[in-house]
PDB file of N, CA and C in Angstrom:
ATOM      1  N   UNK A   1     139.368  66.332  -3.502  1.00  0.00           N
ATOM      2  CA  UNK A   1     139.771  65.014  -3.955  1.00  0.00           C
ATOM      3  C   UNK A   1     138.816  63.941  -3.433  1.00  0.00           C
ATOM      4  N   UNK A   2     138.323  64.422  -1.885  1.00  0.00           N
ATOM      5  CA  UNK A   2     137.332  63.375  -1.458  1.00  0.00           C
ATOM      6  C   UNK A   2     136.278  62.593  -2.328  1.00  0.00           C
ATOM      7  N   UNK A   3     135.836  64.465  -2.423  1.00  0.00           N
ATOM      8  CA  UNK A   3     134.078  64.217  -3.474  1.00  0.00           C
ATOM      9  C   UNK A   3     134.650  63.569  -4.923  1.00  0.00           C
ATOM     10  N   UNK A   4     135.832  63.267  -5.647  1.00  0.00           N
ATOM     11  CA  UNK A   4     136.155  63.434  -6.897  1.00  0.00           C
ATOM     12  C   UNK A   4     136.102  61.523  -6.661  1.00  0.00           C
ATOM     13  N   UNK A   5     136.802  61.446  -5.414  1.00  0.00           N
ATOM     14  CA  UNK A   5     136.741  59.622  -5.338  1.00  0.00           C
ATOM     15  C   UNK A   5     135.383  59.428  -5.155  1.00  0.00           C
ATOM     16  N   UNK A   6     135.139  59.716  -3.943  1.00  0.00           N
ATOM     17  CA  UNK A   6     133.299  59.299  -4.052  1.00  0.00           C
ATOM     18  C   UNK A   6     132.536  59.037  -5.180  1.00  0.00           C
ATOM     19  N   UNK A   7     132.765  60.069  -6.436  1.00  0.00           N
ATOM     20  CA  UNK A   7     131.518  60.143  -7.148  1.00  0.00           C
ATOM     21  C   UNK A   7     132.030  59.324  -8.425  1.00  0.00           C
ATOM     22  N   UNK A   8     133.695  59.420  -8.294  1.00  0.00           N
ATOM     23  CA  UNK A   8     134.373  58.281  -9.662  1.00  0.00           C
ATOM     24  C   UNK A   8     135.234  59.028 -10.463  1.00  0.00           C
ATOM     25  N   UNK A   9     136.153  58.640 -10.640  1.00  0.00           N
ATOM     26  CA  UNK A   9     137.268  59.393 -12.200  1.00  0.00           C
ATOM     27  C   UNK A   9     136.855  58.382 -12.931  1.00  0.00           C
ATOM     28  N   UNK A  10     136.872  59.256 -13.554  1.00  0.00           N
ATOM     29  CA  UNK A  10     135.977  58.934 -15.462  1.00  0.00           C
ATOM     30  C   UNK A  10     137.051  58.332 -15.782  1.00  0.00           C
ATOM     31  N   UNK A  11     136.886  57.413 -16.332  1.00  0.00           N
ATOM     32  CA  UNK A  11     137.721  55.945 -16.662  1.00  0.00           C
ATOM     33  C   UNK A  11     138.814  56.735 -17.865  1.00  0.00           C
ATOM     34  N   UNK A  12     138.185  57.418 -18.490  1.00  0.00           N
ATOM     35  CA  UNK A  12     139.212  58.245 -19.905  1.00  0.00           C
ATOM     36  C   UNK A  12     140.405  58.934 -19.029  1.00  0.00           C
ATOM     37  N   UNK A  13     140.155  59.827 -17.508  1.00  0.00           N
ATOM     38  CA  UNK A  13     140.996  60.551 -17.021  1.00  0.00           C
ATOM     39  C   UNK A  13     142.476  59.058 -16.420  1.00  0.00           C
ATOM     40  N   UNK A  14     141.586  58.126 -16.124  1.00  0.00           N
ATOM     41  CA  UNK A  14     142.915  56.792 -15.841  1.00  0.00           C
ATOM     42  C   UNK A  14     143.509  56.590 -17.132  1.00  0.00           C
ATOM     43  N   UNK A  15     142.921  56.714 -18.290  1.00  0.00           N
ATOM     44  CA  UNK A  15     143.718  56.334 -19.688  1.00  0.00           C
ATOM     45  C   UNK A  15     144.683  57.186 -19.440  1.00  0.00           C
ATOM     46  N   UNK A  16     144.500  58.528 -19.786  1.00  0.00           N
ATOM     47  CA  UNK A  16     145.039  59.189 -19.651  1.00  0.00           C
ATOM     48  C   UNK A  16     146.637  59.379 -18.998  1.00  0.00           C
ATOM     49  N   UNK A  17     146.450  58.787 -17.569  1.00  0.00           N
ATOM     50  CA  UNK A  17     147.307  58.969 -16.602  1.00  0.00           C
ATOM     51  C   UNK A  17     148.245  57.740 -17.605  1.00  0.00           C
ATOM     52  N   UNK A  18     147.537  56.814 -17.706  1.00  0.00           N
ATOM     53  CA  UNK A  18     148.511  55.431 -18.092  1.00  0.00           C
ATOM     54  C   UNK A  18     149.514  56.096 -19.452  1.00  0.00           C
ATOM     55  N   UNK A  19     148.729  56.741 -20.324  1.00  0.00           N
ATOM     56  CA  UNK A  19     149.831  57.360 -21.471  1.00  0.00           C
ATOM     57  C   UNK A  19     150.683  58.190 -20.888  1.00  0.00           C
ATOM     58  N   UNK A  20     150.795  59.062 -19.574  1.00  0.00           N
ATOM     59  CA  UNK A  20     151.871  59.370 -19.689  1.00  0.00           C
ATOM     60  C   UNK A  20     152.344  58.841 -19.283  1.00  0.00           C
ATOM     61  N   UNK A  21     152.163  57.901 -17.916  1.00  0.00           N
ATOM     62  CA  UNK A  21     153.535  56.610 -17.530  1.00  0.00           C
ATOM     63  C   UNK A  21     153.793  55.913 -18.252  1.00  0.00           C
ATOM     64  N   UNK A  22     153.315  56.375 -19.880  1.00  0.00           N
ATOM     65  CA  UNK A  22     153.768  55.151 -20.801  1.00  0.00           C
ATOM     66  C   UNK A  22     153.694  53.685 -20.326  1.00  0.00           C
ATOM     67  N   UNK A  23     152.339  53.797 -20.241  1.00  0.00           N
ATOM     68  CA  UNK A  23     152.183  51.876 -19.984  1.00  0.00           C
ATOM     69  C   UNK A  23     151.019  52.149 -20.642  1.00  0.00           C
ATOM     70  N   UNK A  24     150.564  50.200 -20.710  1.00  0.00           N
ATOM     71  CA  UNK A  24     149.534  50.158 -21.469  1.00  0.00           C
ATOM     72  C   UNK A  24     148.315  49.846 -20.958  1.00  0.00           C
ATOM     73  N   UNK A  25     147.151  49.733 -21.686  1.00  0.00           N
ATOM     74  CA  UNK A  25     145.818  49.903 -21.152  1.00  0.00           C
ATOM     75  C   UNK A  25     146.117  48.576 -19.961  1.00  0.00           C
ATOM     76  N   UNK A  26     146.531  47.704 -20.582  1.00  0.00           N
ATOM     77  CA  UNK A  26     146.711  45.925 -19.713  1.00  0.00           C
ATOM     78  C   UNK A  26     147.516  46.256 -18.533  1.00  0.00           C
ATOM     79  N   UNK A  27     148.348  47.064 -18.556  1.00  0.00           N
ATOM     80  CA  UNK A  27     149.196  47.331 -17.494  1.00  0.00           C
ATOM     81  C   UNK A  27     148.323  48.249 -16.160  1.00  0.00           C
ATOM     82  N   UNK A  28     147.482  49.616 -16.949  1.00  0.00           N
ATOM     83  CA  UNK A  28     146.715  49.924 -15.941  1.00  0.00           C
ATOM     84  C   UNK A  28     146.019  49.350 -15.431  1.00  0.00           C
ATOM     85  N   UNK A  29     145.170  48.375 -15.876  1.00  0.00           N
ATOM     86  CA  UNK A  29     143.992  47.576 -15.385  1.00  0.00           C
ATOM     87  C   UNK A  29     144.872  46.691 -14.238  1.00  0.00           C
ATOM     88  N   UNK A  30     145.734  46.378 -14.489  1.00  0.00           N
ATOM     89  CA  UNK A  30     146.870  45.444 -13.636  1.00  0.00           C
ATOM     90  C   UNK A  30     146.699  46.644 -12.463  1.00  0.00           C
ATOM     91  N   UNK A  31     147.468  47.642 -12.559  1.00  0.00           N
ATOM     92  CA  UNK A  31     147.704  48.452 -11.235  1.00  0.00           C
ATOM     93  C   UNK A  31     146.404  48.998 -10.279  1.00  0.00           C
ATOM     94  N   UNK A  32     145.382  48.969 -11.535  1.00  0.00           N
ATOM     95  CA  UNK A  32     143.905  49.727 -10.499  1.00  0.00           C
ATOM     96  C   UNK A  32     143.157  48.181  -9.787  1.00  0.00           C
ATOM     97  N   UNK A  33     143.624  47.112 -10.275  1.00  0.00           N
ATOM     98  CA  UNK A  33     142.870  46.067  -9.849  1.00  0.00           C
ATOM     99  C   UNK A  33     141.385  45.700 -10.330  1.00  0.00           C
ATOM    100  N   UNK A  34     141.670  45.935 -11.792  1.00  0.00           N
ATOM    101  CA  UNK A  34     140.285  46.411 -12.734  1.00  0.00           C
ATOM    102  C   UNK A  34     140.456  44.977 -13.916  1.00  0.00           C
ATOM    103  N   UNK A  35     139.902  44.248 -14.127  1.00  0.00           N
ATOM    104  CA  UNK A  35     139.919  43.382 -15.288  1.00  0.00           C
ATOM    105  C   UNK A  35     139.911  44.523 -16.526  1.00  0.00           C
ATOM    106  N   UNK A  36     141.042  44.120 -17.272  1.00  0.00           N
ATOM    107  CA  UNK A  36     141.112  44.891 -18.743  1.00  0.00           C
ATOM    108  C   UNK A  36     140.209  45.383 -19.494  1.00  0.00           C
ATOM    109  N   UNK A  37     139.163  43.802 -19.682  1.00  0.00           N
ATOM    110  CA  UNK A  37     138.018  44.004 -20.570  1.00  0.00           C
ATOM    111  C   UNK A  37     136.921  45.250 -19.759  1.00  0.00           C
ATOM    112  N   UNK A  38     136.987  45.163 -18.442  1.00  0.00           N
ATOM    113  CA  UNK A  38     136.478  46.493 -17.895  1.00  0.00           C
ATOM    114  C   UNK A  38     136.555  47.615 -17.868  1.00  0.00           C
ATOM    115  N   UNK A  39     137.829  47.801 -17.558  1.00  0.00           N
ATOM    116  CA  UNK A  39     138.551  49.032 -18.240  1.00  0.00           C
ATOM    117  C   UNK A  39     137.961  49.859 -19.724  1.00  0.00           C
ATOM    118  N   UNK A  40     138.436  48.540 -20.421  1.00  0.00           N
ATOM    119  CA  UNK A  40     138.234  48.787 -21.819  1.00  0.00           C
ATOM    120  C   UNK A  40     136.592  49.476 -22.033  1.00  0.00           C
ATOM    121  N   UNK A  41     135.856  48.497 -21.341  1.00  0.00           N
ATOM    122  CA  UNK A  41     133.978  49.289 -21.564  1.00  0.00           C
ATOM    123  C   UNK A  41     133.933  50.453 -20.994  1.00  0.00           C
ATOM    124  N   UNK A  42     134.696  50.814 -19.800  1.00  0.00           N
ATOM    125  CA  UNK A  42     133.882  51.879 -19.321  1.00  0.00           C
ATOM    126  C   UNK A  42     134.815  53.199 -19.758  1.00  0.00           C
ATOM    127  N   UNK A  43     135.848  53.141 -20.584  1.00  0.00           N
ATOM    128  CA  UNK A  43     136.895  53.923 -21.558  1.00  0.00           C
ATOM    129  C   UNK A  43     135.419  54.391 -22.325  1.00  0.00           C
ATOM    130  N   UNK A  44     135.184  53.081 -23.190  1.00  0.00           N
ATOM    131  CA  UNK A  44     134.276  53.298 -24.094  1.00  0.00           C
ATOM    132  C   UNK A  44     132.748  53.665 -23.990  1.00  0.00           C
ATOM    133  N   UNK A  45     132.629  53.646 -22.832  1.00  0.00           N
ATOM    134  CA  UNK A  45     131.082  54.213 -22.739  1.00  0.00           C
ATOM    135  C   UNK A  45     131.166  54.855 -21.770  1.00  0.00           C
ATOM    136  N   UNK A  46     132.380  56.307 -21.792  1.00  0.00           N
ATOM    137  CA  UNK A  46     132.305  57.028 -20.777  1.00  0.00           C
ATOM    138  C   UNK A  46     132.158  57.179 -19.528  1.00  0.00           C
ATOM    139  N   UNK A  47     132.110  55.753 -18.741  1.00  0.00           N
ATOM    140  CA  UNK A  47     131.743  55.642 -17.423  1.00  0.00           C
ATOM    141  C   UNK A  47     132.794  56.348 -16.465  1.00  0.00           C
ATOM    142  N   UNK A  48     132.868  56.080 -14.750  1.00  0.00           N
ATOM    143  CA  UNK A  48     133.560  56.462 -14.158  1.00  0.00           C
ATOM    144  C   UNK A  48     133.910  55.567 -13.692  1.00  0.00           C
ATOM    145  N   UNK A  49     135.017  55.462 -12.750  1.00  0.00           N
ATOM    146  CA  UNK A  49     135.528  53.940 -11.965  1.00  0.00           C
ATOM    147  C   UNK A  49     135.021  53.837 -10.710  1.00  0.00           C
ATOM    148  N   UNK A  50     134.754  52.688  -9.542  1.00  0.00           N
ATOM    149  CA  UNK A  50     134.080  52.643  -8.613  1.00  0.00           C
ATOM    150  C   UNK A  50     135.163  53.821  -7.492  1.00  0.00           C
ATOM    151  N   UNK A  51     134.678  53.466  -6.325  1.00  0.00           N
ATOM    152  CA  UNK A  51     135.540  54.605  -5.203  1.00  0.00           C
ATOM    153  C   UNK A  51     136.948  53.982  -5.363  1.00  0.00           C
ATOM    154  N   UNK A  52     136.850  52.251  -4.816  1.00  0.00           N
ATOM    155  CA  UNK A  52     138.221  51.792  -4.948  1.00  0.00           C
ATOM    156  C   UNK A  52     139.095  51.855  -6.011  1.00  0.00           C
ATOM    157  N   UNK A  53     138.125  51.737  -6.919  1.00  0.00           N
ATOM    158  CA  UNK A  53     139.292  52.050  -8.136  1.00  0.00           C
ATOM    159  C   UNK A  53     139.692  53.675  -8.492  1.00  0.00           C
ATOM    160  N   UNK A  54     138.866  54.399  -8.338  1.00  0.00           N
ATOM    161  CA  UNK A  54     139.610  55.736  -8.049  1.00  0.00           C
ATOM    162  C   UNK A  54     140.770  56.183  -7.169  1.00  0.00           C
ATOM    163  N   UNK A  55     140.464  55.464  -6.268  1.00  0.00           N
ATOM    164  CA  UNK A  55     141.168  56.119  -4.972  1.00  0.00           C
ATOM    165  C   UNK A  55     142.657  55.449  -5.399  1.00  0.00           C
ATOM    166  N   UNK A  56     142.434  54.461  -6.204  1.00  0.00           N
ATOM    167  CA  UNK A  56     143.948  53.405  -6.892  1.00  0.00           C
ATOM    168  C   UNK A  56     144.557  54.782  -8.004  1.00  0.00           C
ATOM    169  N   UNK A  57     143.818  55.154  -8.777  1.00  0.00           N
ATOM    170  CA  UNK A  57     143.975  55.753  -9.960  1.00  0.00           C
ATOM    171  C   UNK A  57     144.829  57.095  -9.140  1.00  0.00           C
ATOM    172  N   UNK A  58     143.647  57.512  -8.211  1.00  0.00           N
ATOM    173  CA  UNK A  58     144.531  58.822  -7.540  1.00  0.00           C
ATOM    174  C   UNK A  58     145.772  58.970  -7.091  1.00  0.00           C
ATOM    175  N   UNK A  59     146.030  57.151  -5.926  1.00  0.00           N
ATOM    176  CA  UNK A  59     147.434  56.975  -6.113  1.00  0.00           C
ATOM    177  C   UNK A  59     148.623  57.264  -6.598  1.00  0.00           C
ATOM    178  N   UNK A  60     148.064  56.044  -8.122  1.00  0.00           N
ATOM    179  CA  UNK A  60     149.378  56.516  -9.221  1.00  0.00           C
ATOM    180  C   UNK A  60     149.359  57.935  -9.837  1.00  0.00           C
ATOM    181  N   UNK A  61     148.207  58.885  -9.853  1.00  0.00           N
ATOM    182  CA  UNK A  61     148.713  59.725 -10.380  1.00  0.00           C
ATOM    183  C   UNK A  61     149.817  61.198  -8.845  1.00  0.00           C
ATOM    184  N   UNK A  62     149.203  60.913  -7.623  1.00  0.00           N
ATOM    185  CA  UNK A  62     149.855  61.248  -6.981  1.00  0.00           C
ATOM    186  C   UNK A  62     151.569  60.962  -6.180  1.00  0.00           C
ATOM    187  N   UNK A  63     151.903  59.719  -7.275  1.00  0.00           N
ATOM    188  CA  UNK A  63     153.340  59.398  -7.291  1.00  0.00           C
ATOM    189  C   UNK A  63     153.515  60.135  -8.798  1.00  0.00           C
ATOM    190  N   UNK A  64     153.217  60.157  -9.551  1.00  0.00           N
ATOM    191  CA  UNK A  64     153.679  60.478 -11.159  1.00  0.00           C
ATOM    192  C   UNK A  64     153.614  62.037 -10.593  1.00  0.00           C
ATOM    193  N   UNK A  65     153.037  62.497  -9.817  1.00  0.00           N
ATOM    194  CA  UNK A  65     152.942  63.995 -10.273  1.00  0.00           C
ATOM    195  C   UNK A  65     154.180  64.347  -8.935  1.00  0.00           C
ATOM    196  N   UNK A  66     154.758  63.479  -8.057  1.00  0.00           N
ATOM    197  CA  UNK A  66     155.685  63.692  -6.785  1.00  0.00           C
ATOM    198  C   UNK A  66     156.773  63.392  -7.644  1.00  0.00           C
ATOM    199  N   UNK A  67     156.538  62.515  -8.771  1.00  0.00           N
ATOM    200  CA  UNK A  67     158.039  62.190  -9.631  1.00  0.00           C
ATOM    201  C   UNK A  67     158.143  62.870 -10.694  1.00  0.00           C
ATOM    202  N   UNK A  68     157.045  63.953 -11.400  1.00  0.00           N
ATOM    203  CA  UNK A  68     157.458  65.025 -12.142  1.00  0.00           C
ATOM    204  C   UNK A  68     158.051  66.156 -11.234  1.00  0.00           C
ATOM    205  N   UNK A  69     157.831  66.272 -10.454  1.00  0.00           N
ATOM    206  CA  UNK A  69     158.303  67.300  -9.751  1.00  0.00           C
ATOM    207  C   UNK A  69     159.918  67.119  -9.312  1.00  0.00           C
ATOM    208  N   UNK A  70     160.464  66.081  -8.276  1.00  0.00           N
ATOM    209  CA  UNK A  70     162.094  65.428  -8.393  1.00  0.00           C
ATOM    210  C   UNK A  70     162.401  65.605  -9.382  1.00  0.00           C
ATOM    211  N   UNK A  71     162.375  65.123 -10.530  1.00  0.00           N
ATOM    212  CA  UNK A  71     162.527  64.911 -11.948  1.00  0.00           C
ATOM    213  C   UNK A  71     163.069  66.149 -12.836  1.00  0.00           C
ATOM    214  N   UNK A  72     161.489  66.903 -12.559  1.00  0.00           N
ATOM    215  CA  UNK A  72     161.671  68.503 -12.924  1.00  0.00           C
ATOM    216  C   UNK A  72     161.460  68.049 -14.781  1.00  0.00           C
ATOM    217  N   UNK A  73     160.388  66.945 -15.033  1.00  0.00           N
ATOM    218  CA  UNK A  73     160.641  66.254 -16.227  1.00  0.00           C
ATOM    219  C   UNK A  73     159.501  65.315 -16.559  1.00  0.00           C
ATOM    220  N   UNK A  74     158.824  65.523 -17.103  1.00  0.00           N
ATOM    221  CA  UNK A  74     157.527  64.868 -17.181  1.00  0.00           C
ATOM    222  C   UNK A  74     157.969  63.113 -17.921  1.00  0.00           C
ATOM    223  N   UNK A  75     158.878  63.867 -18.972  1.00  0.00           N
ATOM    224  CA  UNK A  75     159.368  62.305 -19.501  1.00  0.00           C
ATOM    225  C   UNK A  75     160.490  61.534 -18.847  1.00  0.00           C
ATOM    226  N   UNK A  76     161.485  62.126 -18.379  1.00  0.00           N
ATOM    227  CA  UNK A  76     162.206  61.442 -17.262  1.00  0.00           C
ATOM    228  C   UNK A  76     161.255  60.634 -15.782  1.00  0.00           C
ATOM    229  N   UNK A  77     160.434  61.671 -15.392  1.00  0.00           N
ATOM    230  CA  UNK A  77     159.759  60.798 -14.424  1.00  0.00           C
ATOM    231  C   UNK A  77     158.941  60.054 -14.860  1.00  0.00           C
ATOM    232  N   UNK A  78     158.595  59.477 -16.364  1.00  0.00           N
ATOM    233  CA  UNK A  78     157.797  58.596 -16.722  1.00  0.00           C
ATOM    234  C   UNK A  78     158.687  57.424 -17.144  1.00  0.00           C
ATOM    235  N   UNK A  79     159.745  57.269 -17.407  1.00  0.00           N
ATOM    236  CA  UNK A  79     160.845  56.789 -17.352  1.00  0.00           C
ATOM    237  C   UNK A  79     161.530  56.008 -16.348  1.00  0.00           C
ATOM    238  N   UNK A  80     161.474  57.186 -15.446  1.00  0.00           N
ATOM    239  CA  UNK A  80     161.903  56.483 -14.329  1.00  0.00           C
ATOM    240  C   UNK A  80     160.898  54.748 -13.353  1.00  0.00           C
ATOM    241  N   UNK A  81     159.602  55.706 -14.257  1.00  0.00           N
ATOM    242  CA  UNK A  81     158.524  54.493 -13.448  1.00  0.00           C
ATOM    243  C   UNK A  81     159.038  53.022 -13.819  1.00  0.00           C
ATOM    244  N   UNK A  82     159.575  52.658 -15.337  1.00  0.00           N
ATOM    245  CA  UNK A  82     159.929  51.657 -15.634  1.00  0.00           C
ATOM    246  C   UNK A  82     161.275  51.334 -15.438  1.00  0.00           C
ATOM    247  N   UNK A  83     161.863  51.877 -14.690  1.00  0.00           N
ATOM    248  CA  UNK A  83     163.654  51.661 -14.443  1.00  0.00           C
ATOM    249  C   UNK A  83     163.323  50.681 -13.338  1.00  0.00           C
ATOM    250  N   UNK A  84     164.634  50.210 -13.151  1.00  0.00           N
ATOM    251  CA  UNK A  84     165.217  49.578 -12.166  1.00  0.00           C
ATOM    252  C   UNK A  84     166.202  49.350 -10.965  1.00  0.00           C
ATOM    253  N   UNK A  85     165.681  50.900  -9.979  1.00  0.00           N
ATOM    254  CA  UNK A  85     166.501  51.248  -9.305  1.00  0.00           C
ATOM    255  C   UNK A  85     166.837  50.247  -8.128  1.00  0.00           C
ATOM    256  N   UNK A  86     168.256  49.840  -7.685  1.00  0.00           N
ATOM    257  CA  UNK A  86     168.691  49.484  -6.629  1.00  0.00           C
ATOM    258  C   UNK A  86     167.689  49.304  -5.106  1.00  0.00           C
ATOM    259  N   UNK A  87     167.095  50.225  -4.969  1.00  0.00           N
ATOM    260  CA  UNK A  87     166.719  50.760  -3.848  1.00  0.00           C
ATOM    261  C   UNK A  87     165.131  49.600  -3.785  1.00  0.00           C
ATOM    262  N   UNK A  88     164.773  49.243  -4.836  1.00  0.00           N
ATOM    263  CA  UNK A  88     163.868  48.558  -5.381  1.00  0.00           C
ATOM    264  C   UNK A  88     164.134  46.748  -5.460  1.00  0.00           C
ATOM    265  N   UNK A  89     165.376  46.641  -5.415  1.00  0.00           N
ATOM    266  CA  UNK A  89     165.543  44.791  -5.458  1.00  0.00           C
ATOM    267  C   UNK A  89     165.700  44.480  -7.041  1.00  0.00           C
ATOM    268  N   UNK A  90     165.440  45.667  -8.024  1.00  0.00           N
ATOM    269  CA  UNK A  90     165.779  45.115  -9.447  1.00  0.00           C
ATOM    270  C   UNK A  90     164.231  45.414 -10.315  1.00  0.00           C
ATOM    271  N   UNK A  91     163.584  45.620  -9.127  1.00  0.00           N
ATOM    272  CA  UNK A  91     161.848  45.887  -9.520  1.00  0.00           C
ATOM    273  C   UNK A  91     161.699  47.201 -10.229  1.00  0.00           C
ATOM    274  N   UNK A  92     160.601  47.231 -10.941  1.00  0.00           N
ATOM    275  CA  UNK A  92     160.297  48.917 -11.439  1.00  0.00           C
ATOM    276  C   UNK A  92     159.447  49.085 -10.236  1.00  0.00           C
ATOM    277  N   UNK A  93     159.644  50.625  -9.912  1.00  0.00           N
ATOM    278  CA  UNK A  93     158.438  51.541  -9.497  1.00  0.00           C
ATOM    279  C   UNK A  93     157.245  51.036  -9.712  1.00  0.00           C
ATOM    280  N   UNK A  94     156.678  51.040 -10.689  1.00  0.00           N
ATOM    281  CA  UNK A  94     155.686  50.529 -11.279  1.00  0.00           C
ATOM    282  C   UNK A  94     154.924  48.880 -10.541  1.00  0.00           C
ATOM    283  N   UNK A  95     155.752  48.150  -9.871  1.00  0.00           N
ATOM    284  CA  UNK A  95     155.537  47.075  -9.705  1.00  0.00           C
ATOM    285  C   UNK A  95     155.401  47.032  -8.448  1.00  0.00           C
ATOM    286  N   UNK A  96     155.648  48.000  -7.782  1.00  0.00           N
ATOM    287  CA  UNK A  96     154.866  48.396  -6.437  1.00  0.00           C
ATOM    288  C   UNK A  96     154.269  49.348  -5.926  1.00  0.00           C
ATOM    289  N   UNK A  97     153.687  49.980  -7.090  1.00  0.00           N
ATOM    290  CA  UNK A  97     152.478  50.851  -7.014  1.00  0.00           C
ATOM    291  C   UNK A  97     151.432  50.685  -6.595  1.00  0.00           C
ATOM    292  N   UNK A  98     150.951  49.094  -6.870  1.00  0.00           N
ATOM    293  CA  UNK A  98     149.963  48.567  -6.932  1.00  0.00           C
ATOM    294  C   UNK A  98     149.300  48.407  -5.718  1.00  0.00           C
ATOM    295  N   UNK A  99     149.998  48.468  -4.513  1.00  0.00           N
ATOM    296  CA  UNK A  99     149.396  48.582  -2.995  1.00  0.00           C
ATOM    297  C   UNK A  99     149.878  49.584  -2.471  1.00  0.00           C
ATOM    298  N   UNK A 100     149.202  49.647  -1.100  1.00  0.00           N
ATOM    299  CA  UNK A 100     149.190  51.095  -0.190  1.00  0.00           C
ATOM    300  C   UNK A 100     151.129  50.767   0.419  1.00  0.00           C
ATOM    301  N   UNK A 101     151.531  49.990   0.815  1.00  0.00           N
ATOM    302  CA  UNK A 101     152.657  49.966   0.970  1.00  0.00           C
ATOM    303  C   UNK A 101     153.685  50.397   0.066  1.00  0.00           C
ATOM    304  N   UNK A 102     153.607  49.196  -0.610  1.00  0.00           N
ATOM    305  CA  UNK A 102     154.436  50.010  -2.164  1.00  0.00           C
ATOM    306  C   UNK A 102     154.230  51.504  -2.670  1.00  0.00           C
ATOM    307  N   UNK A 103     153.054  51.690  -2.505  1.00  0.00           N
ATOM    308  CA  UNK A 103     153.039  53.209  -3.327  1.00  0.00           C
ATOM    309  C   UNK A 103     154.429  54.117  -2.047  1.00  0.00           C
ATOM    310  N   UNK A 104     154.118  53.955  -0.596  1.00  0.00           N
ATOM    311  CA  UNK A 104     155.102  54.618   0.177  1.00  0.00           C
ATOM    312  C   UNK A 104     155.946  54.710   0.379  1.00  0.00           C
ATOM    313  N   UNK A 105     156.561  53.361  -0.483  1.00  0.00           N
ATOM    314  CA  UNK A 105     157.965  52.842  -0.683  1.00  0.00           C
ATOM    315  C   UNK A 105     158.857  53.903  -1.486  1.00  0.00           C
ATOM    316  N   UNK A 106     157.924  53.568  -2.983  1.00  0.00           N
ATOM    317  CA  UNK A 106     158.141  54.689  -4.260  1.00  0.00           C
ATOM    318  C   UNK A 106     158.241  56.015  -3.840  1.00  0.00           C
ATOM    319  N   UNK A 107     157.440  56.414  -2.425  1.00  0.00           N
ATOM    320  CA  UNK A 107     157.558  57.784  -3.110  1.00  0.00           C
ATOM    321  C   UNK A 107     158.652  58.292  -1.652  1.00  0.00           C
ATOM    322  N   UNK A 108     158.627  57.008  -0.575  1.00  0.00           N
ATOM    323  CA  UNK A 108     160.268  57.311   0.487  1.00  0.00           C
ATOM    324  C   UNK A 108     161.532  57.335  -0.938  1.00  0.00           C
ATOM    325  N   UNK A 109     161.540  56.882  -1.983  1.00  0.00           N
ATOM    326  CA  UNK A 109     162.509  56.427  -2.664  1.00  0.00           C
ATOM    327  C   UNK A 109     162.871  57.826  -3.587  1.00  0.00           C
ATOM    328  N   UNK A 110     161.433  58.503  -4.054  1.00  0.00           N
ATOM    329  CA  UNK A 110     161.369  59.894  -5.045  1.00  0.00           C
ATOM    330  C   UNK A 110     161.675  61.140  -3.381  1.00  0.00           C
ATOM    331  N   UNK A 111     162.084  61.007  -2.796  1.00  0.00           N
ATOM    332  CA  UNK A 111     162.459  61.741  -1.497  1.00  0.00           C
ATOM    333  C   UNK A 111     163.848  61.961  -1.265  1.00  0.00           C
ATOM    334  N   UNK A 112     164.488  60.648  -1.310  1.00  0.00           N
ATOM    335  CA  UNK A 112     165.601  60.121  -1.024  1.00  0.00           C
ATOM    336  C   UNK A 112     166.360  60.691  -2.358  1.00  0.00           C
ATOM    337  N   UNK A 113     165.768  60.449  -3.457  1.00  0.00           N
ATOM    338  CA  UNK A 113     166.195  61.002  -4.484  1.00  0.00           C
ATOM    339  C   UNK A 113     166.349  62.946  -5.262  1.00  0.00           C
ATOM    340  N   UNK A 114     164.993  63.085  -4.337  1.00  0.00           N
ATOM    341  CA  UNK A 114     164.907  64.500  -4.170  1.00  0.00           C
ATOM    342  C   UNK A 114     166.622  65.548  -3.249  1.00  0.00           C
ATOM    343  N   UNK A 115     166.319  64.431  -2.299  1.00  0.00           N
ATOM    344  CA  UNK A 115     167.882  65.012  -1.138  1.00  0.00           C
ATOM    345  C   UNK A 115     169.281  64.315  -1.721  1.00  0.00           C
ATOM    346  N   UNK A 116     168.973  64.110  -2.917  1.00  0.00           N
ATOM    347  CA  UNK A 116     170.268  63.060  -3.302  1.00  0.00           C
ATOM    348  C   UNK A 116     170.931  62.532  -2.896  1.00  0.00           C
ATOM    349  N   UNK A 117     170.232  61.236  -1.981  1.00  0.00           N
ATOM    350  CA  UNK A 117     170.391  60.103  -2.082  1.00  0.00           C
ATOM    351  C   UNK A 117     170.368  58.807  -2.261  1.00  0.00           C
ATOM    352  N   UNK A 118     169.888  58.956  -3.344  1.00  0.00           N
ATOM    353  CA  UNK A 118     169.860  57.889  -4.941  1.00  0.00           C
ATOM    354  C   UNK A 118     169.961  58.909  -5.797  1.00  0.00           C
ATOM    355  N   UNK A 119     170.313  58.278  -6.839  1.00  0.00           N
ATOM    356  CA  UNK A 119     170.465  59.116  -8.129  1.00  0.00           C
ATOM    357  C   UNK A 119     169.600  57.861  -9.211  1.00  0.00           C
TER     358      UNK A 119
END
């Protein structure tokens, strides 16, 4: 995973991730800390994303793949990213992905939910 941040995820493999959390290109660029229109070029001319923005991308996909697993549900845990659990203040998942705190929040929360306690 080291060498994979170092050298860049190919901007198509972040599209990617964003279709299955069902969000949109504007929404990823929001969570990697990437201006859209950037996003958008380096989609389109095959590029890769810098370290920081990988290491963002790796993030969300290492909560999506801790919440397919709870889940046991690829579309439920993509689902769940946009809910509004209690445990959250009314917030989606999604809306505190975006930093190193939040991501630990989400995934104390896909834990808690794992031992059922949240549902």
């Amino acid at each position: 995973m080291a060498a994979l941040v170092t050298e860049g995820i190919p901007a198509q493999v972040a599209l990617e991730l964003g279709n299955r959390l069902g969000i949109s290109q504007e929404k990823l660029a929001e969570l990697i800390f990437l201006p859209k229109r950037t996003l958008h070029r380096r989609i389109e001319q095959g590029e890769r994303l810098k370290q920081d923005e990988s290491e963002r991308v790796l993030r969300l996909y290492s909560l999506y793949a801790r919440a397919v697993e709870v889940f046991e549900d690829e579309k439920r845990a993509a689902r769940w990213f946009s809910s509004r659990p209690k445990a959250l203040g009314g917030k989606t998942p999604l809306q505190f992905m975006g930093t190193e705190p939040g991501a630990r929040w989400v995934e104390d929360i896909l834990g808690r939910i794992e031992q059922g306690v949240f549902s």
